[in-house]
Protein backbone atom coordinates (compact mmCIF):
# COMPACT_ATOMS: atom_id res chain seq x y z
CA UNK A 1 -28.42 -12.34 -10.53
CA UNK A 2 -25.13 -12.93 -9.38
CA UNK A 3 -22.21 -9.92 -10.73
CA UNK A 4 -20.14 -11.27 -13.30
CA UNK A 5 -16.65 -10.34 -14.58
CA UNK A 6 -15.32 -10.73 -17.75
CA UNK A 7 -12.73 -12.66 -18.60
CA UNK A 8 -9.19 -10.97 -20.82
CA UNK A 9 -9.67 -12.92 -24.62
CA UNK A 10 -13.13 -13.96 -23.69
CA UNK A 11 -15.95 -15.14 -21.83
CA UNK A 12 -17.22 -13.87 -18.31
CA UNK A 13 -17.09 -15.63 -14.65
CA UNK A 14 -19.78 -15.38 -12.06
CA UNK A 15 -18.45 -13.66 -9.14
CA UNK A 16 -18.88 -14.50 -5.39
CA UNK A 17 -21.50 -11.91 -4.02
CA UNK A 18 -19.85 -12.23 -0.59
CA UNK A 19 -16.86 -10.20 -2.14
CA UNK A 20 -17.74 -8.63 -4.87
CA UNK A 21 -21.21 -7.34 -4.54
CA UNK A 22 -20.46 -5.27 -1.07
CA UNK A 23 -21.19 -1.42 -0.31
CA UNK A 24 -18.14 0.75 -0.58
CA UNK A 25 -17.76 2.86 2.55
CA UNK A 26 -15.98 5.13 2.37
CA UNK A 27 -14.87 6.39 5.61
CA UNK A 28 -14.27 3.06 6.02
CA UNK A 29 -11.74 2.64 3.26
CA UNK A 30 -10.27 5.69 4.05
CA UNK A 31 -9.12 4.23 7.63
CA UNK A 32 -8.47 1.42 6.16
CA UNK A 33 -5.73 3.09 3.38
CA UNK A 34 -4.86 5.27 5.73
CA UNK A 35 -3.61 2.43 8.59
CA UNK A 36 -2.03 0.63 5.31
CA UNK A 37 0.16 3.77 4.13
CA UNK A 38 1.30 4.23 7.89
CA UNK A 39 2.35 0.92 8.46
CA UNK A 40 4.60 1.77 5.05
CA UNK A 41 6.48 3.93 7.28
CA UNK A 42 9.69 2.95 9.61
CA UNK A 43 9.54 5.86 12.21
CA UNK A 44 13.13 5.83 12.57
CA UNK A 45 13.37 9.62 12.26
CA UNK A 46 16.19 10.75 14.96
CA UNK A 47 18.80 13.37 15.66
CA UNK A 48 20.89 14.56 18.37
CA UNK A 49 20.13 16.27 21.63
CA UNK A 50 22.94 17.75 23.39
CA UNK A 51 23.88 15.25 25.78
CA UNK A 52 24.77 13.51 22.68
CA UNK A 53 26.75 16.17 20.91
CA UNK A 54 30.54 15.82 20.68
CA UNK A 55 32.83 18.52 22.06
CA UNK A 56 31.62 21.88 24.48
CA UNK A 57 32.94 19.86 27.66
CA UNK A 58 34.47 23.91 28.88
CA UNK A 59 32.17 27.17 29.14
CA UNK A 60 32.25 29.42 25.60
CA UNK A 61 33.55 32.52 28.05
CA UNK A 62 33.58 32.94 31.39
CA UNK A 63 30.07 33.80 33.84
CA UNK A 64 30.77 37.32 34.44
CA UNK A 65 32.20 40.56 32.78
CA UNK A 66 31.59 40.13 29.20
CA UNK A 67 28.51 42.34 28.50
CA UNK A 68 27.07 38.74 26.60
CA UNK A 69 24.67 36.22 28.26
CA UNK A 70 25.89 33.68 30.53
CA UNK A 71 26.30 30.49 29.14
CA UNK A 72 27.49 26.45 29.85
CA UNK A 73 28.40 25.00 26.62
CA UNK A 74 28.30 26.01 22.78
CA UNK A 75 26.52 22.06 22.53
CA UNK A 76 23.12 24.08 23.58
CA UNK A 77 20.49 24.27 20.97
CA UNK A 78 20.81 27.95 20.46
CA UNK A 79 24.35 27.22 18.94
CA UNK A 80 25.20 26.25 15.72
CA UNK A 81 26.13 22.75 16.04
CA UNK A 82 24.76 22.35 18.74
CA UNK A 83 21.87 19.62 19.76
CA UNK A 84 18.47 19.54 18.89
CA UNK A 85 16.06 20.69 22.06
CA UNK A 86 12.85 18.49 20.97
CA UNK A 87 14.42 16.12 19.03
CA UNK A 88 11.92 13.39 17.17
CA UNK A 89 12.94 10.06 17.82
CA UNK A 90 11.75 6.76 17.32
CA UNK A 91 8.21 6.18 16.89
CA UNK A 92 5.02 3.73 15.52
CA UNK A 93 2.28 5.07 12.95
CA UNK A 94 0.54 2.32 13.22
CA UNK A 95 -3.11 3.01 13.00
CA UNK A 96 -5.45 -0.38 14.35
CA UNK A 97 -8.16 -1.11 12.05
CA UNK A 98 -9.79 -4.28 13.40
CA UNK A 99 -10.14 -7.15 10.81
CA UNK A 100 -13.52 -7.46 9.86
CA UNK A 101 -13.35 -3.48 9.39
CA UNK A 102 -10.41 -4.37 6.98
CA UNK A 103 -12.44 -6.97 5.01
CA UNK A 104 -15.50 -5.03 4.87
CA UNK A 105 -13.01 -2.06 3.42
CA UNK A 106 -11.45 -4.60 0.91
CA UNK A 107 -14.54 -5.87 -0.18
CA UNK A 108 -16.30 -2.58 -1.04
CA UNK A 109 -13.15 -1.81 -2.83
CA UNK A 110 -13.20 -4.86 -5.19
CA UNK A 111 -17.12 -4.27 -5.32
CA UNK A 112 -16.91 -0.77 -6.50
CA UNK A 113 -14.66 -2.55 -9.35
CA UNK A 114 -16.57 -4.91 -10.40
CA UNK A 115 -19.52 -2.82 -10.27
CA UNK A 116 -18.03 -0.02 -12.86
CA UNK A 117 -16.32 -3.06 -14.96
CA UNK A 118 -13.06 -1.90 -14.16
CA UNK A 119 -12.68 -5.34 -13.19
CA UNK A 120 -11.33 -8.44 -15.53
CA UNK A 121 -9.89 -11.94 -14.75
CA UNK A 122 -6.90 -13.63 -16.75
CA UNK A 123 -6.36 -17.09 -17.69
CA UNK A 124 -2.40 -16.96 -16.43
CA UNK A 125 -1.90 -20.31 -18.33
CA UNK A 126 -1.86 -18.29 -21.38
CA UNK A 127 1.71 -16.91 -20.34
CA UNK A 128 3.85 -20.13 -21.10
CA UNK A 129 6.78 -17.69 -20.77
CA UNK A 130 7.79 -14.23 -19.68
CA UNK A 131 6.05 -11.91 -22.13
CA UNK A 132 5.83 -8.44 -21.81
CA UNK A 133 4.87 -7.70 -25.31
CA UNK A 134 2.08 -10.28 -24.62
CA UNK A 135 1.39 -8.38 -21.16
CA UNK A 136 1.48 -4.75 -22.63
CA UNK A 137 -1.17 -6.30 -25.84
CA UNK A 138 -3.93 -7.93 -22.99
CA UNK A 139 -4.01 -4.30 -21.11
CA UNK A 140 -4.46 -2.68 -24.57
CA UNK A 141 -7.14 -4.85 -25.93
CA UNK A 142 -8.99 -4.53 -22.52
CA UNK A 143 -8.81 -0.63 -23.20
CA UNK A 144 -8.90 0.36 -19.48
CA UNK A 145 -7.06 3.70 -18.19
CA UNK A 146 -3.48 2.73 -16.49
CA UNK A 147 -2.90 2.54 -13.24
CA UNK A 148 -3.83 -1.15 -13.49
CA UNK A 149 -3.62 -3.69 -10.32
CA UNK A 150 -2.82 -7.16 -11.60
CA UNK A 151 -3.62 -9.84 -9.26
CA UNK A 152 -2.07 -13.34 -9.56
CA UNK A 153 -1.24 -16.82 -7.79
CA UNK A 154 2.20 -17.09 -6.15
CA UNK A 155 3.07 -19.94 -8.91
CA UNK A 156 2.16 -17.72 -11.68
CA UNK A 157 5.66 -16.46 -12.06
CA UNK A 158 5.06 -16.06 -16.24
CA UNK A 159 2.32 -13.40 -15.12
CA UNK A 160 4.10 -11.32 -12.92
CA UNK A 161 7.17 -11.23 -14.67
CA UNK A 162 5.21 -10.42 -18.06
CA UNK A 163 3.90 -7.67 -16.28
CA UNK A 164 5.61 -6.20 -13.65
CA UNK A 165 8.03 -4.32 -16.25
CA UNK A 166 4.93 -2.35 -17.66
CA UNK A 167 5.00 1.28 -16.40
CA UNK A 168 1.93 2.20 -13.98
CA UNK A 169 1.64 -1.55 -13.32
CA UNK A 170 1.17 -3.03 -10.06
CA UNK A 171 1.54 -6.70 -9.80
CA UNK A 172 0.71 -8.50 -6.06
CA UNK A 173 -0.25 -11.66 -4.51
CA UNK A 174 -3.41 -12.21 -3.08
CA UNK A 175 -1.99 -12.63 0.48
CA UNK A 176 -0.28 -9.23 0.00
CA UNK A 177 -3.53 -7.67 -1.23
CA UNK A 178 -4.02 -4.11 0.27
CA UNK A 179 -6.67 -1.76 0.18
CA UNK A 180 -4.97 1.23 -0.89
CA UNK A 181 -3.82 -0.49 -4.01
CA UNK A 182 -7.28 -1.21 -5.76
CA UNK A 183 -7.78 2.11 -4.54
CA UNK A 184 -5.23 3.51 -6.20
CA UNK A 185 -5.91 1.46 -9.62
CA UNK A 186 -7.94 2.36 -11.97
CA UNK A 187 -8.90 -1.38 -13.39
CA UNK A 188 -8.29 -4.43 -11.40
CA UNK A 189 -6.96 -7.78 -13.44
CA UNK A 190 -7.27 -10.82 -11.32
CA UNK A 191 -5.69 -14.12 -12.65
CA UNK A 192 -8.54 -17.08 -12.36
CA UNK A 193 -6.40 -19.51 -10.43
CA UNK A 194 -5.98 -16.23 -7.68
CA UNK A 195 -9.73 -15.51 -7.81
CA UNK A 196 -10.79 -18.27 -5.39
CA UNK A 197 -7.69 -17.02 -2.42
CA UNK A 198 -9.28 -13.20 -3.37
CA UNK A 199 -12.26 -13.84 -2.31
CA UNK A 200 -12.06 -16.17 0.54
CA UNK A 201 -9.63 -13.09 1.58
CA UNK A 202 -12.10 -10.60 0.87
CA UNK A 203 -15.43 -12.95 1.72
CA UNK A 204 -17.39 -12.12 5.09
CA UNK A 205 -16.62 -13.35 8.30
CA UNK A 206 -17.68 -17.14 8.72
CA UNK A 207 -19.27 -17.43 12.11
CA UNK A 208 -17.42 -20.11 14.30
């Protein structure tokens, strides 16, 4: 029998088994998070060394005579001011995680959901207009523990402007989908006109 979600204000939906009804590895996620969280970062961290320190052109004092160490410029790293001697520069995080490894991680991730009913879909045509009073009165109904992940079509601008004010609300695109987000949710609401782009996202591999 095919897992089934239910659906905010009634009635339940038959979910795709390809996506929904997966096995949640999870070394698997945890690559998979992990390789989403470092892409997240810019790697522009960078300072100066001290070729690129202004000033220190003449020697502090001269070679000889002064009972102190010899040295060439006060621009060395053992000055104050001067440059940095293993300076960290620019540099990628980027983790590779090849794709099926990514869908398999996605789909054990929505499965794990949908298998502890942390998982609901939303008719988004019930959002004529920006609510957020209508937004914050679905989540409470549904009764599930915040953070929430809301999931919904790029022309359902009602939904994600209803809910995207709502504090320990995440609201995304399908396309922009990441692992580490329904990780980090605690329920998962997925708008029924988004459903069918989640899971041919998070569907297996069709052999070509």
């Amino acid at each position: 029998m095919a897992r089934s979600a239910s659906v905010l204000g009634g009635g339940t939906v038959d979910l795709d088994p390809a996506a929904f009804e997966a096995r949640f590895n999870m070394p698997l996620v945890h690559e998979t998070v992990r390789a989403e969280l470092n892409a997240r970062r810019r790697g522009t961290a960078s300072t100066l060394t001290r070729g690129k320190v202004s000033g220190g052109g003449a020697k502090p004092w001269r070679q000889k005579g002064t009972g102190r160490a010899r040295q060439g410029t006060i621009r060395a790293p053992q000055f104050t001011g001067g440059g940095v001697a293993f300076p960290p520069g620019m540099r990628s995080f980027d983790v590779k995680v090849n794709r099926k490894a990514r869908r398999a991680a996605l789909r054990g991730a929505l499965s794990s959901h949908a298998a502890n009913g942390s998982l609901a879909l939303l008719d988004g045509s019930t959002f004529d207009s920006p609510s957020t009073k209508q937004a914050k009165s679905v989540l409470a109904d549904w009764g599930k523990d915040a953070p929430v992940l809301v999931v919904a079509h790029a022309d359902e601008e009602a939904v994600f402007k209803s809910f995207r004010n709502l504090e320990r609300v995440l609201v995304t695109m399908p396309e922009e989908l990441e692992v580490a987000a329904i990780v980090w949710a605690r329920a998962v609401v997925v708008t029924q006109a988004a459903l069918p782009q989640v899971e041919q996202r998070a569907g297996k591999e069709v052999a070509s």
